[in-house]
Protein backbone atom coordinates (compact mmCIF):
# COMPACT_ATOMS: atom_id res chain seq x y z
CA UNK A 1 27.82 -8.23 -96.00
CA UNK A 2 30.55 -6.44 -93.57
CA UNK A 3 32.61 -8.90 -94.63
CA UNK A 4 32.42 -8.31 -98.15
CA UNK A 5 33.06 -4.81 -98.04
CA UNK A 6 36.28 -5.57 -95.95
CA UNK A 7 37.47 -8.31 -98.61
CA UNK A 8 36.43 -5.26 -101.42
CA UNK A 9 39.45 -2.49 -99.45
CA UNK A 10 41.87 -5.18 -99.05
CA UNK A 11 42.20 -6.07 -102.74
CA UNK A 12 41.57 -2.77 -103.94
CA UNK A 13 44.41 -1.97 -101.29
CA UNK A 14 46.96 -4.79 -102.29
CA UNK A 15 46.31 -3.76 -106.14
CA UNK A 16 47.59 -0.54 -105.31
CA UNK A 17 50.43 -1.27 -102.73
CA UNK A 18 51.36 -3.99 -104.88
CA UNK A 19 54.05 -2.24 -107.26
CA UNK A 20 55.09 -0.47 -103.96
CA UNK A 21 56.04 -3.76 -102.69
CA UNK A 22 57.85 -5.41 -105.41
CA UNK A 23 60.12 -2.67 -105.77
CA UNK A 24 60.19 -2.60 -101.90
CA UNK A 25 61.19 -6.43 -102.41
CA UNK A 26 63.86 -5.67 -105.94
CA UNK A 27 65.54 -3.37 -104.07
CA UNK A 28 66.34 -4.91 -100.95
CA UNK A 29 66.75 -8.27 -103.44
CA UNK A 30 69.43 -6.25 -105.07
CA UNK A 31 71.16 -4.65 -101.86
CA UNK A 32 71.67 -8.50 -100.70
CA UNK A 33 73.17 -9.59 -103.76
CA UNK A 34 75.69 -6.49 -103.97
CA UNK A 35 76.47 -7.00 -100.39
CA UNK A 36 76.15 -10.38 -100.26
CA UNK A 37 75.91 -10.06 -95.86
CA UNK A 38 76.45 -13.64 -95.07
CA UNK A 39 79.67 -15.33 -95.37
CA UNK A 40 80.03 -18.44 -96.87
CA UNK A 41 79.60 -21.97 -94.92
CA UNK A 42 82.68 -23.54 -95.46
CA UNK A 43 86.60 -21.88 -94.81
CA UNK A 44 89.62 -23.47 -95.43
CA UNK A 45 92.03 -23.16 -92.41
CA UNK A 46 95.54 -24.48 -93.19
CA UNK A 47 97.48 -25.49 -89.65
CA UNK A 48 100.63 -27.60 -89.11
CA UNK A 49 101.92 -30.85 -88.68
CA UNK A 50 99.97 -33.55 -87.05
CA UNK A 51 99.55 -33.22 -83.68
CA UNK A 52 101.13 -29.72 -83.20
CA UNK A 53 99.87 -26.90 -81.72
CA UNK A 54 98.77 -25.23 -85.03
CA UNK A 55 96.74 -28.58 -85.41
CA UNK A 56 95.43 -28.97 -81.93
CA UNK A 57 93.98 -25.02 -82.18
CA UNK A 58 92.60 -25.61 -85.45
CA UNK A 59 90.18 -28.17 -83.87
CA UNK A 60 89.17 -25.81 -81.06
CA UNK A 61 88.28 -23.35 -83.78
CA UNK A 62 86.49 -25.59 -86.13
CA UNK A 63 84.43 -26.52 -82.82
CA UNK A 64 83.48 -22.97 -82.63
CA UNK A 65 82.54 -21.89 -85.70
CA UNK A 66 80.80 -24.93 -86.11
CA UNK A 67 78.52 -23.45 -83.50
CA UNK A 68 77.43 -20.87 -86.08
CA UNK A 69 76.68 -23.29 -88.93
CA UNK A 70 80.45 -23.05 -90.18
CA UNK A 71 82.68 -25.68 -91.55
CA UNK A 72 86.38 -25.19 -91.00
CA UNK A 73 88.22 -27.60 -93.18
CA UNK A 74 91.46 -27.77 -91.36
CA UNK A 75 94.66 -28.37 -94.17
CA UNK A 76 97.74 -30.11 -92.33
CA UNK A 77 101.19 -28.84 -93.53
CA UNK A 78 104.87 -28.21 -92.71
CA UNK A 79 104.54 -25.52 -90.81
CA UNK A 80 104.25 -21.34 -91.38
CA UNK A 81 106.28 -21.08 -94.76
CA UNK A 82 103.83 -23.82 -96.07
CA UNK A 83 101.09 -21.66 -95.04
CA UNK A 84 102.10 -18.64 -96.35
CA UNK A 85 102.88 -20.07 -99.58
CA UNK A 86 99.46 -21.08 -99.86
CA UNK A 87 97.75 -18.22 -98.90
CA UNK A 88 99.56 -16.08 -102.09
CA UNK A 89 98.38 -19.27 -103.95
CA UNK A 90 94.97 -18.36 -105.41
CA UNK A 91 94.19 -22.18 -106.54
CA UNK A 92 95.22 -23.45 -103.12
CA UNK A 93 91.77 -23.00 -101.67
CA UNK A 94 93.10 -21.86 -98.35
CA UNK A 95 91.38 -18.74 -96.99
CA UNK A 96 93.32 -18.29 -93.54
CA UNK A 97 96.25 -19.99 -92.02
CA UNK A 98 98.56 -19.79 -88.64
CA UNK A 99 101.65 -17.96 -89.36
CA UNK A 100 104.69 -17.81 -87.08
CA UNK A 101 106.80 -14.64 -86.92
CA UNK A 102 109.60 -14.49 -88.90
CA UNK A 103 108.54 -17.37 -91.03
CA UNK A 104 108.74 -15.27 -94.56
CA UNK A 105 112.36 -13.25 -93.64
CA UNK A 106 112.82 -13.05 -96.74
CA UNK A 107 110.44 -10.10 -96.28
CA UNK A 108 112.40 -8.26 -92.99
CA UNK A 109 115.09 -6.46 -93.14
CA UNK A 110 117.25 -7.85 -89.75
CA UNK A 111 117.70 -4.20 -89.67
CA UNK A 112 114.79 -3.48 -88.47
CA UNK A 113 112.82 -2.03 -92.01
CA UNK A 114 109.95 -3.91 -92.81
CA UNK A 115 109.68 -4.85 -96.66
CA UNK A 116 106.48 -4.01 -98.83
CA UNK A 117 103.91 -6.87 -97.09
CA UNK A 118 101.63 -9.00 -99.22
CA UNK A 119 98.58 -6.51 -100.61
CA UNK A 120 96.43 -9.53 -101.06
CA UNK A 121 96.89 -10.62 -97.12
CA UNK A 122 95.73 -9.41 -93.34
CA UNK A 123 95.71 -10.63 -89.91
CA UNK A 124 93.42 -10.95 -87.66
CA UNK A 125 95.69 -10.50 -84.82
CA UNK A 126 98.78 -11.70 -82.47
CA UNK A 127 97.51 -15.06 -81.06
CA UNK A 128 100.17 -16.45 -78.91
CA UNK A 129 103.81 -15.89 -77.90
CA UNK A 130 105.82 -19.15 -79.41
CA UNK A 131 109.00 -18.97 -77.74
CA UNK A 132 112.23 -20.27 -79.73
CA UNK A 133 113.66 -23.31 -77.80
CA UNK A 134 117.32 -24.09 -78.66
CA UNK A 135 117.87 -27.22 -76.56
CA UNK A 136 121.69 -28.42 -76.56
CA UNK A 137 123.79 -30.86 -74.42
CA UNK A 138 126.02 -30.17 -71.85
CA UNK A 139 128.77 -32.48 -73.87
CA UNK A 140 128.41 -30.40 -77.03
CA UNK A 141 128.54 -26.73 -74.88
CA UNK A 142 131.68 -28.72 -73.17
CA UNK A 143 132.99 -29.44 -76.74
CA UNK A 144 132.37 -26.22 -78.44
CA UNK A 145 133.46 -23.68 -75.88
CA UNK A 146 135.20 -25.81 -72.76
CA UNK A 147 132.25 -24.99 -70.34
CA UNK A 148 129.02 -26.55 -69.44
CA UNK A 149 126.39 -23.62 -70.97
CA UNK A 150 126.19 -21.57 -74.13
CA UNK A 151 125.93 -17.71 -73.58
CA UNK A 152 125.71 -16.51 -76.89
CA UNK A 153 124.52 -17.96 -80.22
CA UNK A 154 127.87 -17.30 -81.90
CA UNK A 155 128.71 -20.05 -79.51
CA UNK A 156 127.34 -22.71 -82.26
CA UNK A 157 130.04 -22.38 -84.80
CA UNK A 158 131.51 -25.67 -85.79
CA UNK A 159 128.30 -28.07 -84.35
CA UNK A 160 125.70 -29.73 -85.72
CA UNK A 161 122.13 -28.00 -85.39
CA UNK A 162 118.55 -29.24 -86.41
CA UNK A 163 116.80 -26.53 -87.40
CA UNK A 164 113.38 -28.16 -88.68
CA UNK A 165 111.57 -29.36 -92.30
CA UNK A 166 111.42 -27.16 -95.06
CA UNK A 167 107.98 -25.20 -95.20
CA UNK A 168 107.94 -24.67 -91.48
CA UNK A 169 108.81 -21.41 -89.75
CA UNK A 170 111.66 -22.30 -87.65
CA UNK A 171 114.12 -22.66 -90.89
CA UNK A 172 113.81 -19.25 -91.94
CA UNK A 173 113.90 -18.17 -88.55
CA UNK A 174 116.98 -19.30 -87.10
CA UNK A 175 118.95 -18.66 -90.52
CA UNK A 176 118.42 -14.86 -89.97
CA UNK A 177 118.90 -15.06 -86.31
CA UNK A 178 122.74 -16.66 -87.20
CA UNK A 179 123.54 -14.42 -89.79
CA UNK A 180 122.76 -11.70 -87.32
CA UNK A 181 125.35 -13.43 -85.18
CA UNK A 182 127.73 -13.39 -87.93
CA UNK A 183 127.68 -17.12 -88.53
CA UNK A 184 128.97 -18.42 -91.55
CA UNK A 185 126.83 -21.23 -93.38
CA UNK A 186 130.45 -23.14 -93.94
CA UNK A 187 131.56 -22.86 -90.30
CA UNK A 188 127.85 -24.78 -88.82
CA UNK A 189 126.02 -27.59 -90.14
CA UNK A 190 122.38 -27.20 -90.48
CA UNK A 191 119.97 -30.19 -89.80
CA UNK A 192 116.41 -30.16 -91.46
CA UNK A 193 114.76 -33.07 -89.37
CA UNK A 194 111.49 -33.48 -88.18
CA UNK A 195 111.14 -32.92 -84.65
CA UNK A 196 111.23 -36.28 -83.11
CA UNK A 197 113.63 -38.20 -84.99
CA UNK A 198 115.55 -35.07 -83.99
CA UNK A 199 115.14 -35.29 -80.49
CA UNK A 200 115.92 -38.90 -80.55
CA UNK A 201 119.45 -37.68 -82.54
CA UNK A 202 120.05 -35.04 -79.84
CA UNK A 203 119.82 -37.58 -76.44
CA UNK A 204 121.81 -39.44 -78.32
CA UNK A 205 124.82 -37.49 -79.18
CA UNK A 206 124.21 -36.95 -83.06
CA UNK A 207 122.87 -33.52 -82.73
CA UNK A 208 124.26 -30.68 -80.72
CA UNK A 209 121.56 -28.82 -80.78
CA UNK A 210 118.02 -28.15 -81.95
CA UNK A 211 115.94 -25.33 -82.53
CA UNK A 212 112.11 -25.26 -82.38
CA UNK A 213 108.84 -22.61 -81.92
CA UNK A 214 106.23 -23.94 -79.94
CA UNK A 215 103.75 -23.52 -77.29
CA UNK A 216 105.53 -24.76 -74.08
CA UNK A 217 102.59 -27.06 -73.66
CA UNK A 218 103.73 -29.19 -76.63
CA UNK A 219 105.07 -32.65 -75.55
CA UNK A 220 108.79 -32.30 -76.74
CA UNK A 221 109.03 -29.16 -74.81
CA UNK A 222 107.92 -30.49 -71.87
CA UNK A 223 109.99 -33.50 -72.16
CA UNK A 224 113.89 -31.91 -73.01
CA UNK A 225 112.69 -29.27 -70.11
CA UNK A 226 113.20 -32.40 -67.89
CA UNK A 227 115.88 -34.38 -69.23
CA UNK A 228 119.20 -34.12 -67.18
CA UNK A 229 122.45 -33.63 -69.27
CA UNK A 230 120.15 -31.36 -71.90
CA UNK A 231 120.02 -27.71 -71.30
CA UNK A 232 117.95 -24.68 -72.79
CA UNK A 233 119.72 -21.83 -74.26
CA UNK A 234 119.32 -18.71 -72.36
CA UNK A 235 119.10 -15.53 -74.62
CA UNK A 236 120.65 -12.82 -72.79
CA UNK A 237 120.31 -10.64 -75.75
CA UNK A 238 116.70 -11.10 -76.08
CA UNK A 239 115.81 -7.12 -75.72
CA UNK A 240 118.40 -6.11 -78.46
CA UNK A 241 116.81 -9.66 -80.63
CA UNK A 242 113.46 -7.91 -80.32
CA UNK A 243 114.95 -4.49 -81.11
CA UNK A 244 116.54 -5.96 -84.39
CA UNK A 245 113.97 -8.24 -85.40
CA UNK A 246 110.50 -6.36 -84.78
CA UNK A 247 108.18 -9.04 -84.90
CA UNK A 248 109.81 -10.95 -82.15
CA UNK A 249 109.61 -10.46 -78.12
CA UNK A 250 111.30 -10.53 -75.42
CA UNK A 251 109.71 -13.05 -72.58
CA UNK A 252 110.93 -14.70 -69.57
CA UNK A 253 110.65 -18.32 -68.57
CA UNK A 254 110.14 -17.96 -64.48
CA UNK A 255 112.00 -20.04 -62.22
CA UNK A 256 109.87 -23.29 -61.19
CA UNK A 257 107.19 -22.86 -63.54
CA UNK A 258 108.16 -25.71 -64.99
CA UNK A 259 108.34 -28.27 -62.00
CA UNK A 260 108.03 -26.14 -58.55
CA UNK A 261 109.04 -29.06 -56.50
CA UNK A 262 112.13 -29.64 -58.84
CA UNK A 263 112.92 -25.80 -58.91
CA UNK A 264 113.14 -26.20 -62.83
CA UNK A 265 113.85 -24.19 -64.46
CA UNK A 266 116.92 -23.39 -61.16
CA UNK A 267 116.85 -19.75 -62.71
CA UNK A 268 115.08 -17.55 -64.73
CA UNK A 269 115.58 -18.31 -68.46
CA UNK A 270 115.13 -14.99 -71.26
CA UNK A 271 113.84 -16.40 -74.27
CA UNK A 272 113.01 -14.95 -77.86
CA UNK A 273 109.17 -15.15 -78.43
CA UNK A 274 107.98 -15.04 -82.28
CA UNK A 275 104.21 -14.03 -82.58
CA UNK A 276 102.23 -16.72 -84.26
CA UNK A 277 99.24 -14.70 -86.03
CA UNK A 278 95.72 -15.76 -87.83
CA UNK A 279 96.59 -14.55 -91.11
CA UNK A 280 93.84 -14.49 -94.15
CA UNK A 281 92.98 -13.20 -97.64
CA UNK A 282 91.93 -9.60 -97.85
CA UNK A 283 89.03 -11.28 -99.94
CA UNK A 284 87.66 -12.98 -96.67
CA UNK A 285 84.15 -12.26 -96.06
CA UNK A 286 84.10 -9.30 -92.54
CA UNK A 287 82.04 -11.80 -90.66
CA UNK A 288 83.87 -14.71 -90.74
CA UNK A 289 86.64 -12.14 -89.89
CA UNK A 290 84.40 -11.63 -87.27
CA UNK A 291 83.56 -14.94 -86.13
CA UNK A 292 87.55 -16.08 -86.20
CA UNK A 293 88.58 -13.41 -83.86
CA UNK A 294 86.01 -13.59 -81.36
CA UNK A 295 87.12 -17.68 -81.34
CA UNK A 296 90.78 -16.68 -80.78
CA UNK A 297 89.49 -14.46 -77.54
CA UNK A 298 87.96 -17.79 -76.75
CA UNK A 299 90.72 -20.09 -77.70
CA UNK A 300 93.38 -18.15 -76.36
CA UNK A 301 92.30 -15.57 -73.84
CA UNK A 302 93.76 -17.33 -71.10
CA UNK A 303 96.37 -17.24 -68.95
CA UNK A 304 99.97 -18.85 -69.88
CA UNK A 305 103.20 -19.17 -68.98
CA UNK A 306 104.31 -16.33 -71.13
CA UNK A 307 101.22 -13.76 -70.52
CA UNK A 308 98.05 -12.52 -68.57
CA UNK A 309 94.68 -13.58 -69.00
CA UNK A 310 93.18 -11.10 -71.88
CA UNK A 311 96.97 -10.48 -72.89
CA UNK A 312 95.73 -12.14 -76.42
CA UNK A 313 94.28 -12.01 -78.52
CA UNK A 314 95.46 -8.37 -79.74
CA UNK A 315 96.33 -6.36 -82.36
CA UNK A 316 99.66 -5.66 -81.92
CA UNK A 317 103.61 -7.33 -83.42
CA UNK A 318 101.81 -8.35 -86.59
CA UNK A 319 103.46 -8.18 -89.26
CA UNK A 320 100.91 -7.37 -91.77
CA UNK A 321 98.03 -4.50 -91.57
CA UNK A 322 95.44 -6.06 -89.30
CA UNK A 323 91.91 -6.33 -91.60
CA UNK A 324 89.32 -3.84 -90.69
CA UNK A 325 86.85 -5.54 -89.08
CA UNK A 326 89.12 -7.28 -86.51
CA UNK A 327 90.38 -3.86 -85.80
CA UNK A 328 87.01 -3.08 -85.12
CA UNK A 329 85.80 -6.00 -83.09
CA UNK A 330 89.30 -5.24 -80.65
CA UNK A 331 88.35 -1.77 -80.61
CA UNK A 332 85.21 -1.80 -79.44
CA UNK A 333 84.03 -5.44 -78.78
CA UNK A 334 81.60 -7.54 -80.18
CA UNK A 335 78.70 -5.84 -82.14
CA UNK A 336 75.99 -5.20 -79.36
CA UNK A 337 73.05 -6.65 -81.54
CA UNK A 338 75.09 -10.15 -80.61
CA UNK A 339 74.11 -9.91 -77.48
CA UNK A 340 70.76 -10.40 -77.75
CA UNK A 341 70.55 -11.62 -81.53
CA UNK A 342 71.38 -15.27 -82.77
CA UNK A 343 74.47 -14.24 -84.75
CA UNK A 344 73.09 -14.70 -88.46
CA UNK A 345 70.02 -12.81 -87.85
CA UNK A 346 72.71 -10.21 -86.12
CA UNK A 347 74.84 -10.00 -88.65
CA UNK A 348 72.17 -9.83 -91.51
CA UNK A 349 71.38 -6.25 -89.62
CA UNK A 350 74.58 -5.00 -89.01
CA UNK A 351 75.41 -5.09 -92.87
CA UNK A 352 72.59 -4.61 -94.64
CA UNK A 353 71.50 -1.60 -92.05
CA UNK A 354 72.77 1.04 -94.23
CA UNK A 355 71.47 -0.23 -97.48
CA UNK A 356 67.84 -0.47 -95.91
CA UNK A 357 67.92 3.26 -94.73
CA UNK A 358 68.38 4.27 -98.46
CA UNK A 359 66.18 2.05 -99.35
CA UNK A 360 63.48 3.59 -96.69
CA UNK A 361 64.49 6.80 -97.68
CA UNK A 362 63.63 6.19 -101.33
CA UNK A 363 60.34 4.56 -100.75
CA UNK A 364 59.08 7.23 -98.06
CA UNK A 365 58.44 10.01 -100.61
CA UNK A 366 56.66 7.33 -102.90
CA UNK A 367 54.27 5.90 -99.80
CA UNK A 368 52.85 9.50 -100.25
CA UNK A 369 51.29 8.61 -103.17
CA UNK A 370 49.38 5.51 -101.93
CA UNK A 371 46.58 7.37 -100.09
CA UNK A 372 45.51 9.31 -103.41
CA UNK A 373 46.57 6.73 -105.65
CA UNK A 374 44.15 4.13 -103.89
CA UNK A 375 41.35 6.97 -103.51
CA UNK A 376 41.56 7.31 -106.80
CA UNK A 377 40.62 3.59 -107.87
CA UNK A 378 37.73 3.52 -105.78
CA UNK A 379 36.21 6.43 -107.38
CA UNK A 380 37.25 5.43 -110.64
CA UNK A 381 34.87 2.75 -110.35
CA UNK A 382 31.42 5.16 -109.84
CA UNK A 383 33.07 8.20 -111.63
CA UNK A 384 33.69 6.47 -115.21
CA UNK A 385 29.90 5.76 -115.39
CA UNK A 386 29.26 9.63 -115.32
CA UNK A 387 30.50 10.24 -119.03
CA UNK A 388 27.64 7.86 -120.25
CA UNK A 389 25.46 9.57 -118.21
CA UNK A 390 26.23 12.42 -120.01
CA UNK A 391 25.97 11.65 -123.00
CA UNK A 392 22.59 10.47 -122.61
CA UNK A 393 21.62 13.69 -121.20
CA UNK A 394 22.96 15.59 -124.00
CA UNK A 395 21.32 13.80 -126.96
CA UNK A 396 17.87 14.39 -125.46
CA UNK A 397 15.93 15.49 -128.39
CA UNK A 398 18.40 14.07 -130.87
CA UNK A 399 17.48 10.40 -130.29
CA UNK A 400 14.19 9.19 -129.21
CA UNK A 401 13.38 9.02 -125.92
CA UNK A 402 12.58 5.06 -125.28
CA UNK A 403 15.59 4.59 -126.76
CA UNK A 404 18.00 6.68 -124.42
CA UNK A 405 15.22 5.24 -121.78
CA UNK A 406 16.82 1.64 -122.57
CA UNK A 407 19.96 2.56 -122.57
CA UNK A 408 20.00 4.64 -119.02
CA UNK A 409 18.35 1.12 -117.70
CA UNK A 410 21.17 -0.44 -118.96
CA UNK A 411 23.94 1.55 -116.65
CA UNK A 412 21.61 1.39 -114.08
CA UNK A 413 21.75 -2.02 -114.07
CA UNK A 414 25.35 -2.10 -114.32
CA UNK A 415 26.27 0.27 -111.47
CA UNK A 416 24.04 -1.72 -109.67
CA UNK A 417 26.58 -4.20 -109.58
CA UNK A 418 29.40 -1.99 -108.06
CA UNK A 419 30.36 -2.73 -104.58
CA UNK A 420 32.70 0.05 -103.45
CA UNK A 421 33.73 0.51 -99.77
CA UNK A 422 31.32 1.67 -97.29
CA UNK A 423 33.50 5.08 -96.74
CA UNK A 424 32.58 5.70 -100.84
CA UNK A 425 29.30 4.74 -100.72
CA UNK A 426 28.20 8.05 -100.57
CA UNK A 427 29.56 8.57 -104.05
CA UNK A 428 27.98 5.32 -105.54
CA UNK A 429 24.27 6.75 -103.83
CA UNK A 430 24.75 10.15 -105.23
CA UNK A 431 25.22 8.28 -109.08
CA UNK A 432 22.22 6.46 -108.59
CA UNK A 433 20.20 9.13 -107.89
CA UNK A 434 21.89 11.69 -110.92
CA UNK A 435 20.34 8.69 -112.74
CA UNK A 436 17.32 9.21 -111.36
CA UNK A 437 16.82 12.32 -112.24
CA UNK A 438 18.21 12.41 -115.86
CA UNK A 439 15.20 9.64 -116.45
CA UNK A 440 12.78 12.26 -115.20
CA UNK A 441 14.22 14.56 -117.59
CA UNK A 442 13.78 12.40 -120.10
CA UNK A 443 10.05 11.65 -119.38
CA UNK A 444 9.03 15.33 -119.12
């Protein structure tokens, strides 16, 4: 019998609470779809060529977001240009893309002035110094200016230099570093190999020179580091290159660090360091914004021959406005429910917080009403019978008496059957016995 009584306030208690809690449920339905908290599953990453660097970090960050339940489709192209081009194209697909410094000067002043960026595009942040390596051969330095090294770019008038494909970075690059020397298209002729074929060209005397951006780890670099009879260019000027050209740096190739036993390099060599940068669509949802920078801090938080361990990633020598929430996330970390929290069920709180304080807010003032509301269904059921018990009463002497008699056995037969909670069943007693006692009346 307990039981029954128990099973009696939980319905009554669910048919009252039960609007409460479908516009409980709307509401927060509707805060999820307006701020639609988790990011998609799949991102489109566009890289480089085949087994460059660009390539080679887009696997280490596909391997980390795919951690999180994240697909990074990795798109191989030319090079930065390619990149960019895709990002301002809507129908490529491509939501975020490795972008070398200087790759769109078309947009920089050499002056110095930076040119209205892209609305539509953000970084998440500097990622890497990729140095500028203008290999060249001691014949061609020998040829060009009687002496065995190069001292300034000018130098490079009247030979042959490989600059790279179309739709990488380096083309753009090096065109606005010679016309800052002063050199005339007409007076230097411009290669636009790949880089291997244009190595092989350069050892053998077809190429003066070559220009490249990479991460000193990459093969060729290593390789022409190495070679005897080919030198790297050392960019005295690098300070007033960084000066002219903002988003490039000025960074020095230690003695040795190459080969220590082989003391190469025999000197210190300045080089010219272009930023490469994770650049994406404003459009991209904050948490893979989120999830991208905190695998560049793992991807290239190291140490290097060019910086510090924690010198990168960082938020500075970008050339576009860094996107909010990577600002945040180098600001002050990652968000503290990570911590402890696997990161969907983390992120899920840390965007829709907000939304379900309103949403508490409104619903607080209507919980008030519960209490009464459900106090006054229970009664309901014993206080509805009273009007028939009234009216009963009040044709005494109007009607006949066995008549009324039948009909006040008939609701006391009915509220017989009401079951009411035990904490009301003081109520239901008190109608039985006003029963009661209108049959006595109407037996007198």
């Amino acid at each position: 019998m307990p039981l029954k009584f128990t099973r009696l306030s939980l319905r009554e208690l669910a048919l009252t609470a039960g609007p409460f809690v479908l516009l409980a449920v709307a509401l927060l339905v509707l805060a999820y779809q307006a701020l639609q908290p988790n990011p998609p599953r799949k991102v489109v990453l566009a890289t480089g060529v085949a087994q460059g660097a660009y390539a080679e970090f887009g696997k280490r960050y596909a391997e980390q977001l795919a951690r999180h339940g994240i697909t990074v489709e990795l798109r191989a192209t030319q090079g930065a240009a390619e990149n960019l081009a895709l990002l301002r194209d809507p129908a490529s697909g491509v939501d975020l893309a490795f972008v070398l410094g200087g790759a769109d000067l078309a947009g920089i002043n050499p002056a110095g002035a930076d040119a209205e960026p892209d609305a539509a595009l953000v970084s998440l942040g500097s990622l890497f110094y990729e140095p500028v390596w203008l290999f060249y051969r001691e014949a061609a330095a020998q040829k060009l200016v009687k002496a065995p090294t190069l001292t300034r770019l000018g130098q490079l008038a009247g030979g042959t230099l490989n600059i790279g494909v179309a739709g990488s970075g380096v083309p753009p690059l090096m065109e606005g570093l010679l016309a800052a020397n002063h050199i005339a298209p007409d007076t230097i002729t411009l290669q636009r190999q790949p880089t291997t074929p244009a190595v092989v060209d350069l050892l053998e005397g077809r190429l003066d020179a070559l220009a490249m951006a990479s991460a000193p780890e990459a093969l060729m670099v290593q390789m022409l580091l190495q070679t005897p009879g080919i030198r790297l260019f050392d960019f005295a000027q690098a300070e007033a290159y960084s000066r002219r050209f903002p988003f490039m740096s000025p960074v020095l190739l230690p003695r040795g660090v190459v080969d220590l036993a082989a003391d190469l390099p025999p000197a210190d060599v300045h080089l010219v360091a272009p930023t490469a940068t994770l650049v994406a669509r404003d459009a991209l949802h904050p948490a893979l914004v989120q999830l991208f920078v905190q695998a560049a801090q793992r991807v290239h938080g190291g140490a290097g021959w060019f910086q510090r361990k924690g010198d990168f990633p960082n938020a500075a020598n970008t050339e576009r406005p860094v996107a909010p929430e990577a600002q945040r996330l180098y600001r002050d970390g990652a968000p503290w429910l990570q911590r402890y929290l696997p990161f969907w069920v983390a992120n899920l709180a840390d965007r829709m917080w907000l939304a379900l304080l309103a949403i508490v807010a409104v619903l607080i003032p209507l919980g008030r009403v519960l209490p009464p509301l459900y106090e006054f269904r229970i009664r309901s059921r014993v206080f509805r019978w009273y009007a028939q018990l009234r009216a009963v009463e009040d044709a005494q002497g109007q009607r006949p008496a066995a008549e009324l008699l039948t009909e006040l056995a008939e609701i006391e037969a009915r509220v017989a059957g009401i079951t009411v909670p035990l904490s009301y069943a003081d109520e239901l007693y008190a109608l039985r016995g006003h029963i009661e006692m209108v049959r006595q009346r109407l037996g007198s």
